[in-house]
PDB file of N, CA and C in Angstrom:
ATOM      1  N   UNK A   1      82.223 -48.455 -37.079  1.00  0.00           N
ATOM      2  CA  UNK A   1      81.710 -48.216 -38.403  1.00  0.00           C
ATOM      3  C   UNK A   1      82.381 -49.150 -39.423  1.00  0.00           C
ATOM      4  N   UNK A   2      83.535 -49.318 -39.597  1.00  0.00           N
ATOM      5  CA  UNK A   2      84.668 -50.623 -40.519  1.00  0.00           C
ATOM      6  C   UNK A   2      83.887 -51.344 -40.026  1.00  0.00           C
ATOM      7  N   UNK A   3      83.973 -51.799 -38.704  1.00  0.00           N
ATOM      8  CA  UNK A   3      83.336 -53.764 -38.178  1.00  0.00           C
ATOM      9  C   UNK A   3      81.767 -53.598 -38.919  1.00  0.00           C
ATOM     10  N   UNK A   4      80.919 -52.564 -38.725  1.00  0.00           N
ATOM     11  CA  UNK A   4      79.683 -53.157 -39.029  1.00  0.00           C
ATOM     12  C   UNK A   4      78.672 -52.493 -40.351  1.00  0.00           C
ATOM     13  N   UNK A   5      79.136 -51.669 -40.958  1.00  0.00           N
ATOM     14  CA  UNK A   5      79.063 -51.343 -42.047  1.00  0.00           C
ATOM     15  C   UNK A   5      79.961 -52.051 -43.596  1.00  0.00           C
ATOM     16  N   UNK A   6      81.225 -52.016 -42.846  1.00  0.00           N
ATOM     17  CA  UNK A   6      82.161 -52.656 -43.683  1.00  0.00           C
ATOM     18  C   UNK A   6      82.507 -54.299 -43.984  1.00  0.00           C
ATOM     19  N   UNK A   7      82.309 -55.005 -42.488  1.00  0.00           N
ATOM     20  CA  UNK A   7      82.384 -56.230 -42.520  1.00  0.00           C
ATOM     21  C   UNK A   7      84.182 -56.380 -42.487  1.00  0.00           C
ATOM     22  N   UNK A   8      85.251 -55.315 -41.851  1.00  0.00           N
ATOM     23  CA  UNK A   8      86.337 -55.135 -41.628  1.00  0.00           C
ATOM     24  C   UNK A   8      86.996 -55.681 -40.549  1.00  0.00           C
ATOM     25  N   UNK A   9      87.320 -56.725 -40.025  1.00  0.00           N
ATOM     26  CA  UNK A   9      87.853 -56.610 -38.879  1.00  0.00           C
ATOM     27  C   UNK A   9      88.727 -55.559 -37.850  1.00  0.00           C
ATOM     28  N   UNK A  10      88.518 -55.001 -36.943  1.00  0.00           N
ATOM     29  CA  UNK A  10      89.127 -54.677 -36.141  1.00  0.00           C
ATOM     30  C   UNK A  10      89.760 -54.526 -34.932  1.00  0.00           C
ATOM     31  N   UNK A  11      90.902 -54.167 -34.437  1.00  0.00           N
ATOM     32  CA  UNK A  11      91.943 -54.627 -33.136  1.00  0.00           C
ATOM     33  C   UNK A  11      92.186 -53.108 -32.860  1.00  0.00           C
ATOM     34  N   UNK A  12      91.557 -52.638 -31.622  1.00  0.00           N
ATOM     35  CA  UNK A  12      91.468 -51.635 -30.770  1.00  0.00           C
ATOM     36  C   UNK A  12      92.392 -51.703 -29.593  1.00  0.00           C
ATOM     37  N   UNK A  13      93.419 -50.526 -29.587  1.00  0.00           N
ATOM     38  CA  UNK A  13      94.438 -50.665 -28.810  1.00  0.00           C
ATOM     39  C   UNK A  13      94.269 -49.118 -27.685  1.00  0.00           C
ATOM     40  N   UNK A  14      94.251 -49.272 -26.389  1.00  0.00           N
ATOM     41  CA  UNK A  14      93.732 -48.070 -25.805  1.00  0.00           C
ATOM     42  C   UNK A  14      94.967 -47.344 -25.701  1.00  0.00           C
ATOM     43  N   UNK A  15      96.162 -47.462 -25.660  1.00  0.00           N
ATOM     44  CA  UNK A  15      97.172 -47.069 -25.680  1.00  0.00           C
ATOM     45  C   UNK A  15      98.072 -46.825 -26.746  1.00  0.00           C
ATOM     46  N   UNK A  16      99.440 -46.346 -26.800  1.00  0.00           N
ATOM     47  CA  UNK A  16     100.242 -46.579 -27.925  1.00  0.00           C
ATOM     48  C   UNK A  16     101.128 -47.397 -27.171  1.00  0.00           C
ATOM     49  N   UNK A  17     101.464 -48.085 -26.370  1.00  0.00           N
ATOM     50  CA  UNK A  17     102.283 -48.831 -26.128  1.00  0.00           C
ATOM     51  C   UNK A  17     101.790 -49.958 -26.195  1.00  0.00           C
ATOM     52  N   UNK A  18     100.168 -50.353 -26.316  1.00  0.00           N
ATOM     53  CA  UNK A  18      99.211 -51.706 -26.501  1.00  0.00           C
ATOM     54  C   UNK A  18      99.433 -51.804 -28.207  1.00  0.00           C
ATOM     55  N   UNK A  19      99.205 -50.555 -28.557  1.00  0.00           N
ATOM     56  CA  UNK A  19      99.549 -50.925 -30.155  1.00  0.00           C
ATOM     57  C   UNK A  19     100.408 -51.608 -30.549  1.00  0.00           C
ATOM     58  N   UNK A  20     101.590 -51.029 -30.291  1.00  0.00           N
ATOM     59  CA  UNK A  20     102.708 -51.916 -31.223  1.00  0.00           C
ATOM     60  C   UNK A  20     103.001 -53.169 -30.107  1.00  0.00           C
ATOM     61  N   UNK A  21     102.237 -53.134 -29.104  1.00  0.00           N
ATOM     62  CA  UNK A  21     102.338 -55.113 -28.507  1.00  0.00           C
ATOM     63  C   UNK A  21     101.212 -55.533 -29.079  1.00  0.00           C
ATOM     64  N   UNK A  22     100.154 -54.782 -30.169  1.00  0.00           N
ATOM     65  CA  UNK A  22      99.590 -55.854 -30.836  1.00  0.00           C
ATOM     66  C   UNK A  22     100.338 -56.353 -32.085  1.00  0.00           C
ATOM     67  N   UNK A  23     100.479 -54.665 -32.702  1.00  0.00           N
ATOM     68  CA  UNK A  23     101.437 -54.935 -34.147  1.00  0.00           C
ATOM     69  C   UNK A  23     102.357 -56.209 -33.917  1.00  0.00           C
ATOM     70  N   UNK A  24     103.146 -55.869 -32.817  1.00  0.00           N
ATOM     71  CA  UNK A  24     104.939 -56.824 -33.110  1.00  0.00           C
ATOM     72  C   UNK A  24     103.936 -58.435 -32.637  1.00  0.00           C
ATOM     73  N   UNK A  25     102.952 -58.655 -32.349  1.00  0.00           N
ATOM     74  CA  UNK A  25     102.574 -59.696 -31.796  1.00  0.00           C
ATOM     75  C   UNK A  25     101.475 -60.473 -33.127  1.00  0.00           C
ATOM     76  N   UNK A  26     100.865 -59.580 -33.881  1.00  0.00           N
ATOM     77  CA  UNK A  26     100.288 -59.964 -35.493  1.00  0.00           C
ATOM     78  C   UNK A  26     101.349 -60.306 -36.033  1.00  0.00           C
ATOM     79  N   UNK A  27     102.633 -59.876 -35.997  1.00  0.00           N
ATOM     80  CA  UNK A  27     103.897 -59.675 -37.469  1.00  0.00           C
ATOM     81  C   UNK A  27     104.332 -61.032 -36.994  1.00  0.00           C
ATOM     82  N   UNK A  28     104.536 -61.306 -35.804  1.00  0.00           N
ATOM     83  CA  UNK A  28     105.514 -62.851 -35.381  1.00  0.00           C
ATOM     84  C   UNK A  28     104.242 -64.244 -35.528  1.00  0.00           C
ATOM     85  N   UNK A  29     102.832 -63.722 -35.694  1.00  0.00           N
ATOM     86  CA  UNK A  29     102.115 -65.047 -35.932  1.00  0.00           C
ATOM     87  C   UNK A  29     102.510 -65.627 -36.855  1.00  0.00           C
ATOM     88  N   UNK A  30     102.913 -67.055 -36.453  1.00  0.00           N
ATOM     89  CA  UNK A  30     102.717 -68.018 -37.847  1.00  0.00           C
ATOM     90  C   UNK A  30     101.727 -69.065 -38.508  1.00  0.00           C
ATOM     91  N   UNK A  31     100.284 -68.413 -37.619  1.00  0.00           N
ATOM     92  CA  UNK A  31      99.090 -69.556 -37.678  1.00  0.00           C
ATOM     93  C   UNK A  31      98.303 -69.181 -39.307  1.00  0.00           C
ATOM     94  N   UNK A  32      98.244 -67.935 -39.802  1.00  0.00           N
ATOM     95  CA  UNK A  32      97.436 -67.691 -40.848  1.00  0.00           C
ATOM     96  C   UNK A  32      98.132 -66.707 -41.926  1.00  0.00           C
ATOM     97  N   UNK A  33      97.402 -66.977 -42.925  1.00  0.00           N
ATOM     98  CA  UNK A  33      97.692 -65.564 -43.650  1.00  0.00           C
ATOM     99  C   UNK A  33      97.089 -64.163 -43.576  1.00  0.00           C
ATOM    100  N   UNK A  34      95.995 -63.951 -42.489  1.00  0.00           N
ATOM    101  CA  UNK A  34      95.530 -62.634 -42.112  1.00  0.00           C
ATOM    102  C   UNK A  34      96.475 -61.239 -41.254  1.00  0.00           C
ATOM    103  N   UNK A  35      96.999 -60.762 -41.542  1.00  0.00           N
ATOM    104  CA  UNK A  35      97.520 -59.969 -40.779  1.00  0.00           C
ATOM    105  C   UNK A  35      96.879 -58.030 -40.733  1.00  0.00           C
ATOM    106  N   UNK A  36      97.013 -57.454 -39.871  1.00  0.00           N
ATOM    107  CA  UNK A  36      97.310 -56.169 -39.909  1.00  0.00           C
ATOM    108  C   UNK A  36      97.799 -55.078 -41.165  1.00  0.00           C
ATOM    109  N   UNK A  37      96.664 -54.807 -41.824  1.00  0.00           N
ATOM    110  CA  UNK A  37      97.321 -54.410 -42.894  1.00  0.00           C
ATOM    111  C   UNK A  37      96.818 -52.344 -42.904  1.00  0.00           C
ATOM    112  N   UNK A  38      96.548 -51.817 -42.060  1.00  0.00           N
ATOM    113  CA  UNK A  38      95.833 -50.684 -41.579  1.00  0.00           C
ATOM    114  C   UNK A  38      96.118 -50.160 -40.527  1.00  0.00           C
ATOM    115  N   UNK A  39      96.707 -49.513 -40.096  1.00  0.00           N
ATOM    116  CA  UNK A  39      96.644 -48.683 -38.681  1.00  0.00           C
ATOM    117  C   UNK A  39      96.535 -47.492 -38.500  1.00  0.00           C
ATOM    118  N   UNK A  40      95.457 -46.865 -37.818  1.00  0.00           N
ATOM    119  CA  UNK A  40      94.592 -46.263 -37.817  1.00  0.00           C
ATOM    120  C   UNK A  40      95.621 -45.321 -36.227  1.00  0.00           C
ATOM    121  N   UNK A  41      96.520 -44.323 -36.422  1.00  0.00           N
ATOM    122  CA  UNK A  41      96.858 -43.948 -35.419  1.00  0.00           C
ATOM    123  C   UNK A  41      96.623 -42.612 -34.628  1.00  0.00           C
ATOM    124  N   UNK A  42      96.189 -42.665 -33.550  1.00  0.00           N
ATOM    125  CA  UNK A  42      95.496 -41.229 -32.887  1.00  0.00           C
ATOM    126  C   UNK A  42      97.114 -40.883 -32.314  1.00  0.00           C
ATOM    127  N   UNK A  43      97.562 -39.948 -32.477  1.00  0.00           N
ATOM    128  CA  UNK A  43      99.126 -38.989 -31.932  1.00  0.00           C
ATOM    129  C   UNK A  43      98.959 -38.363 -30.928  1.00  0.00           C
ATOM    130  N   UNK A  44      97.573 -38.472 -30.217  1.00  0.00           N
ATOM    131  CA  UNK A  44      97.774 -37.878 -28.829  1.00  0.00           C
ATOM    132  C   UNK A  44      96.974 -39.151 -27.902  1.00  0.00           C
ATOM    133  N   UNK A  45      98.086 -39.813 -27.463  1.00  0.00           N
ATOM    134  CA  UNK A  45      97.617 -40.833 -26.602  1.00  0.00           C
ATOM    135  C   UNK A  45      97.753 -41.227 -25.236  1.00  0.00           C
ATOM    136  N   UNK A  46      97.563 -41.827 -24.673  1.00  0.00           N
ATOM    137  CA  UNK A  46      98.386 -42.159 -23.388  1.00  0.00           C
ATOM    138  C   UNK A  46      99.640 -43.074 -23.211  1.00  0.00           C
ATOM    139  N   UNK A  47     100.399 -42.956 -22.599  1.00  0.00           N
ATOM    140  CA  UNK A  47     101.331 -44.113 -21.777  1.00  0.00           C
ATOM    141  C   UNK A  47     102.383 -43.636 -22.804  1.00  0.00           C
ATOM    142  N   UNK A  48     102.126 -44.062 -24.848  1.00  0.00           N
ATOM    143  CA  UNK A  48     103.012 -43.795 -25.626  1.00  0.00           C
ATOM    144  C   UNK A  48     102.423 -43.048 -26.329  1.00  0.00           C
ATOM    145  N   UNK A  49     102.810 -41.887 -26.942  1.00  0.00           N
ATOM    146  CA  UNK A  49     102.097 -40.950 -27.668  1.00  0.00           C
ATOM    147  C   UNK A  49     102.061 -41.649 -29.674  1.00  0.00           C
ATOM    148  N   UNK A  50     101.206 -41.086 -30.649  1.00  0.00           N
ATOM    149  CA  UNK A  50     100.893 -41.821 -31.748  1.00  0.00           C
ATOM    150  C   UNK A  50     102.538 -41.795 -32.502  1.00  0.00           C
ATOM    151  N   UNK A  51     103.436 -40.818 -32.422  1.00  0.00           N
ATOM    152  CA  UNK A  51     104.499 -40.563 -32.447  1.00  0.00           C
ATOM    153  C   UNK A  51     105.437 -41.757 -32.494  1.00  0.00           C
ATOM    154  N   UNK A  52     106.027 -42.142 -31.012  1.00  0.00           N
ATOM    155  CA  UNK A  52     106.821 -42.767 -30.585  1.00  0.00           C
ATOM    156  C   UNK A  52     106.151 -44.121 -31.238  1.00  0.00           C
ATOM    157  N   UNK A  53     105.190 -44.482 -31.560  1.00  0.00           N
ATOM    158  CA  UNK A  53     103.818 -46.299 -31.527  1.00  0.00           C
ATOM    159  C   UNK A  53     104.735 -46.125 -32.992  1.00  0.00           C
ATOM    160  N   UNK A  54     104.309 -45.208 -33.673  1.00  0.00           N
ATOM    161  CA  UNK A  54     104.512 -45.170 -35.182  1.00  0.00           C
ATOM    162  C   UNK A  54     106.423 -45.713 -35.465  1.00  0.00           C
ATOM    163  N   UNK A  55     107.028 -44.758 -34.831  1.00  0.00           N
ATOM    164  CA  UNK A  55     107.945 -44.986 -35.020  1.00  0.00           C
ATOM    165  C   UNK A  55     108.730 -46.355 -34.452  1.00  0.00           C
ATOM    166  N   UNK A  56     108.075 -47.010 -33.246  1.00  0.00           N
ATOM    167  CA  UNK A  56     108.459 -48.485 -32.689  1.00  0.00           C
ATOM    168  C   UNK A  56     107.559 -49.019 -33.510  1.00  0.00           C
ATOM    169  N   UNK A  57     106.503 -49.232 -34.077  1.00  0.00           N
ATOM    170  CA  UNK A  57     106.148 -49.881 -35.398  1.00  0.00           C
ATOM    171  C   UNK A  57     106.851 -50.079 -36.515  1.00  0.00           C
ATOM    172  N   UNK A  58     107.244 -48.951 -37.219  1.00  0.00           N
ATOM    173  CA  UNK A  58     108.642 -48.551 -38.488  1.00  0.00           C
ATOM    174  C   UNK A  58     109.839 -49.884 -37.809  1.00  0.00           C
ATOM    175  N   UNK A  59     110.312 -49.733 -36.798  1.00  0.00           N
ATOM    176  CA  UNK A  59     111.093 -50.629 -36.357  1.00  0.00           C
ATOM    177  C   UNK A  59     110.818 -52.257 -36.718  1.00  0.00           C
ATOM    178  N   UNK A  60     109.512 -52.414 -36.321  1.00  0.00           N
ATOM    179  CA  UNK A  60     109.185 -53.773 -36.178  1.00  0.00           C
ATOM    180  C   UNK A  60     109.382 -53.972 -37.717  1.00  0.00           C
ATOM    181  N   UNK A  61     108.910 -53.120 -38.494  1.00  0.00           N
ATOM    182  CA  UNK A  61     108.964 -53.544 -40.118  1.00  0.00           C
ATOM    183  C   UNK A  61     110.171 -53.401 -40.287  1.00  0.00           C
ATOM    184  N   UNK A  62     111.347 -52.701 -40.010  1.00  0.00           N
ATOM    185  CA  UNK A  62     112.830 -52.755 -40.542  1.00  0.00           C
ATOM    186  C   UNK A  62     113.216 -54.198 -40.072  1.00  0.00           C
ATOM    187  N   UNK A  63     113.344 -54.589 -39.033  1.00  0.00           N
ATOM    188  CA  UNK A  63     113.525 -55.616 -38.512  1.00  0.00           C
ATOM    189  C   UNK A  63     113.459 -56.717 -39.283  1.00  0.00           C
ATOM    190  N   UNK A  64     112.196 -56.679 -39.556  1.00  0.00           N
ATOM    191  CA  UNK A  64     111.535 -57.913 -40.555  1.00  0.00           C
ATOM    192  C   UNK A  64     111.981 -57.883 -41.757  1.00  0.00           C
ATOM    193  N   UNK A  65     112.355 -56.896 -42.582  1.00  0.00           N
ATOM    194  CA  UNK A  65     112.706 -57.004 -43.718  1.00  0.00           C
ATOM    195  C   UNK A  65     114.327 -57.097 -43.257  1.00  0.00           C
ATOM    196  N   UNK A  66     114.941 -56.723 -42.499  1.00  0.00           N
ATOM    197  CA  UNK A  66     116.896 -57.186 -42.073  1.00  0.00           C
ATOM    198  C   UNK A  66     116.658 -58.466 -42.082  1.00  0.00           C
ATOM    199  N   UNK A  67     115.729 -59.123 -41.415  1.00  0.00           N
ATOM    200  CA  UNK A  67     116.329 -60.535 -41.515  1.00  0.00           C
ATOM    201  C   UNK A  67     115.427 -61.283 -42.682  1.00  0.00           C
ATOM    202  N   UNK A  68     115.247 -60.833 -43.718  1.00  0.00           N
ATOM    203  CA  UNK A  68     114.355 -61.471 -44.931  1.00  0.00           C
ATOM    204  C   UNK A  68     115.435 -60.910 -45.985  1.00  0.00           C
ATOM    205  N   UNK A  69     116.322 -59.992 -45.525  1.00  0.00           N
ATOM    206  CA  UNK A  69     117.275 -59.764 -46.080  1.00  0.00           C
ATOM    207  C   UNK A  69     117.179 -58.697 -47.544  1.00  0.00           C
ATOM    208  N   UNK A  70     115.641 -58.079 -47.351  1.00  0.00           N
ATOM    209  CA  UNK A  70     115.743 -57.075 -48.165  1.00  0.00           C
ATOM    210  C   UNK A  70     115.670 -55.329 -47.891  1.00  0.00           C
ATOM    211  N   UNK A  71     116.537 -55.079 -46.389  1.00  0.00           N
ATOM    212  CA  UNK A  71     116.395 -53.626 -45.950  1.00  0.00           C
ATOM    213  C   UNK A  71     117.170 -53.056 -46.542  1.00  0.00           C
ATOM    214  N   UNK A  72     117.239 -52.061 -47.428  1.00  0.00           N
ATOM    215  CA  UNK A  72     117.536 -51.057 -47.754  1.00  0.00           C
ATOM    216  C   UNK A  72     117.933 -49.530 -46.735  1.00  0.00           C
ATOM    217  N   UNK A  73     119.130 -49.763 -46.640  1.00  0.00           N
ATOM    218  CA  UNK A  73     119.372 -48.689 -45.293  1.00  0.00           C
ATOM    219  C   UNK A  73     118.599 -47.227 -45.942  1.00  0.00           C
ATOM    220  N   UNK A  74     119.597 -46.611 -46.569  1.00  0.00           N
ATOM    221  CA  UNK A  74     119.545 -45.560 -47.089  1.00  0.00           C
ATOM    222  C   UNK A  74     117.682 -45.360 -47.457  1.00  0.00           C
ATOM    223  N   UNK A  75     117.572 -46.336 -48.454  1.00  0.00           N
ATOM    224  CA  UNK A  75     115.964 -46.152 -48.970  1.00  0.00           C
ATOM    225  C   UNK A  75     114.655 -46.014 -48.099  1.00  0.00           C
ATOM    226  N   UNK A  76     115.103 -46.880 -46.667  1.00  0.00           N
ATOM    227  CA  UNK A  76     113.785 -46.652 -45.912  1.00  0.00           C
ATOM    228  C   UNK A  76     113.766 -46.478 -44.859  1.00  0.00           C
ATOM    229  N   UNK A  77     114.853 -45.292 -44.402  1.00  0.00           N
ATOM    230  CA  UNK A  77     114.662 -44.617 -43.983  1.00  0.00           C
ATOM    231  C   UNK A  77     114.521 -43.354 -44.155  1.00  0.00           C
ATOM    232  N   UNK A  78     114.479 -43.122 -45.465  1.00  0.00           N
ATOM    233  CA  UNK A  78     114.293 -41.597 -45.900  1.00  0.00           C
ATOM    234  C   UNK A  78     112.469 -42.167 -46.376  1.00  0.00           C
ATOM    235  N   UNK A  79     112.395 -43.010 -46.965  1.00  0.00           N
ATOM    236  CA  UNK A  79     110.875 -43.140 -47.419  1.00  0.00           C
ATOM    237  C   UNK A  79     109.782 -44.556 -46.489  1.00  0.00           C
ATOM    238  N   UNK A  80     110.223 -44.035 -45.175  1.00  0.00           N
ATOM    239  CA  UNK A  80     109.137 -44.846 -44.426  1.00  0.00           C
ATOM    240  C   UNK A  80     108.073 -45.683 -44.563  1.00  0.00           C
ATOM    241  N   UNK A  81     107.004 -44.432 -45.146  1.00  0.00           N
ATOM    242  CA  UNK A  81     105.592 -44.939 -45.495  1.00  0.00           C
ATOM    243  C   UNK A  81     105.639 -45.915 -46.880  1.00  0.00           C
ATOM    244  N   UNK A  82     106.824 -45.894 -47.535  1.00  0.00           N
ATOM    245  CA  UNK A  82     106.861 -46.823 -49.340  1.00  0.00           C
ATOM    246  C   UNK A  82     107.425 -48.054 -48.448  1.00  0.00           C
ATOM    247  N   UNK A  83     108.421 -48.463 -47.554  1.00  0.00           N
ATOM    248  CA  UNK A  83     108.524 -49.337 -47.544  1.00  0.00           C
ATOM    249  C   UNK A  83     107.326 -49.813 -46.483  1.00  0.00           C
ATOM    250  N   UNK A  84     106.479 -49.212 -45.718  1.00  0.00           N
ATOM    251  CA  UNK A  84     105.446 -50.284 -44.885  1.00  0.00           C
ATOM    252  C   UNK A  84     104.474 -50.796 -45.711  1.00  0.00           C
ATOM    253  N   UNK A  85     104.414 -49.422 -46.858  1.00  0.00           N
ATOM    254  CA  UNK A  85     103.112 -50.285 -48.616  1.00  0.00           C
ATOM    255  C   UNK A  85     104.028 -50.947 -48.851  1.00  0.00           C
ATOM    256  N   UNK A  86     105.098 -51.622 -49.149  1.00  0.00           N
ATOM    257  CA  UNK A  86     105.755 -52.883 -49.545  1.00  0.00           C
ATOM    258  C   UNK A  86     105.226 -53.999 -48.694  1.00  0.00           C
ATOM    259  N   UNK A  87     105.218 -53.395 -47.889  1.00  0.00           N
ATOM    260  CA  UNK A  87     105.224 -54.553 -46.503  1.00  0.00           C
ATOM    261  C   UNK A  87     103.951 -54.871 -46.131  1.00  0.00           C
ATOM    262  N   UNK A  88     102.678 -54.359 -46.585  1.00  0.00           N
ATOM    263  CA  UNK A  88     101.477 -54.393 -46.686  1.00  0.00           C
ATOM    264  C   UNK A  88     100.851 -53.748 -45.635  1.00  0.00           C
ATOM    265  N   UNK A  89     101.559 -52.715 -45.009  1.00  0.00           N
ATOM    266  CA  UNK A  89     101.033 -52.312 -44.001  1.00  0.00           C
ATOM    267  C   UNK A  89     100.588 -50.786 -44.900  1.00  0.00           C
ATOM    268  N   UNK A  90      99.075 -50.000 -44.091  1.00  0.00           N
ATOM    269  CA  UNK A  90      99.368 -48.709 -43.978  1.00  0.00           C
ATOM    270  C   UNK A  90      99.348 -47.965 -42.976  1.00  0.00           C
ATOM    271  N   UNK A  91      99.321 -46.876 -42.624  1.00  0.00           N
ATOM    272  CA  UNK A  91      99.569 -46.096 -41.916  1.00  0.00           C
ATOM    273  C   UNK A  91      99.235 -44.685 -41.589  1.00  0.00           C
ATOM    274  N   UNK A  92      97.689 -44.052 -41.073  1.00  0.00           N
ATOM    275  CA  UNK A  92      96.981 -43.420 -41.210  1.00  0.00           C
ATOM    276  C   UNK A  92      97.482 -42.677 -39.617  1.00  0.00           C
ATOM    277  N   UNK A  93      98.311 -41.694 -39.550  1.00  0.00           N
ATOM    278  CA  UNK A  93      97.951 -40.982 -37.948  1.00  0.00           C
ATOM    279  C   UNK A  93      97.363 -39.522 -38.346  1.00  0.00           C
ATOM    280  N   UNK A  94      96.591 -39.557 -37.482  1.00  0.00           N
ATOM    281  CA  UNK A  94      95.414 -38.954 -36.964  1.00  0.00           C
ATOM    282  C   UNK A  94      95.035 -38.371 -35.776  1.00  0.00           C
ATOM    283  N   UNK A  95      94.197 -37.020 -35.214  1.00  0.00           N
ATOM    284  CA  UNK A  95      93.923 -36.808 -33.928  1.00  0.00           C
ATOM    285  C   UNK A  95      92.964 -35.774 -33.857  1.00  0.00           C
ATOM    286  N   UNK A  96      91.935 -36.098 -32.917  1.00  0.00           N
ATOM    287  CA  UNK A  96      91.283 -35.448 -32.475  1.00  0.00           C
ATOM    288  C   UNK A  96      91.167 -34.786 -31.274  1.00  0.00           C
ATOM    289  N   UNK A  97      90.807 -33.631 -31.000  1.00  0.00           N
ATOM    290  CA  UNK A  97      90.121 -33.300 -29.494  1.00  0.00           C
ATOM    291  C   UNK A  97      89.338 -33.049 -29.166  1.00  0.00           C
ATOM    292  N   UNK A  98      88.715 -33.729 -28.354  1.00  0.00           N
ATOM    293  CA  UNK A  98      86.875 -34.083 -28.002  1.00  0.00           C
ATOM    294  C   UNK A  98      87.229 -33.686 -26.393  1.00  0.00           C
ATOM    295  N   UNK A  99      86.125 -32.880 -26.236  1.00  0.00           N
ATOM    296  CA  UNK A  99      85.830 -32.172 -25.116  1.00  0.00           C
ATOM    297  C   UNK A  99      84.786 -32.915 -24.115  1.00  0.00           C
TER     298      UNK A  99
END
């Protein structure tokens, strides 16, 4: 519905452990200025649950901002979701159960 109503690109990950090897693999491109700015996370998944993706995601963004040299210990880790809107990311988890 985003791809063809919206004209949105999207990157479909069947797993949570495919997720954040797409995330950490968008964040290290240095070919464009398009990146990942949405993630759309289901919390009941396979292999890695939406849980654990989210939180090895949070990582990939601390990371990036330690060595850009603006992490804030104290600040983001108490307010997660403010520093990934800094970082241009958001962060939607979500779940359904379909029978």
């Amino acid at each position: 519905m985003l791809k063809s109503n919206h004209k949105i690109s999207c990157v479909k990950a069947l797993n949570g452990a495919e997720a954040v090897k797409i995330f950490a693999r968008d964040r290290a491109k240095k070919c464009c200025d398009k990146r990942i700015q949405m993630i759309m996370m289901d919390l009941v998944m396979p292999i890695l649950n939406g849980f654990d993706a989210t939180n090895q995601i949070m990582d990939i963004l601390r990371q990036e901002r330690a060595i850009a040299g603006t992490y804030d210990t104290s600040n983001d880790a108490k307010k997660p979701q403010e520093m990934a809107k800094e970082m241009g990311v958001a962060i939607a988890a979500i779940t359904a159960y379909i029978d």
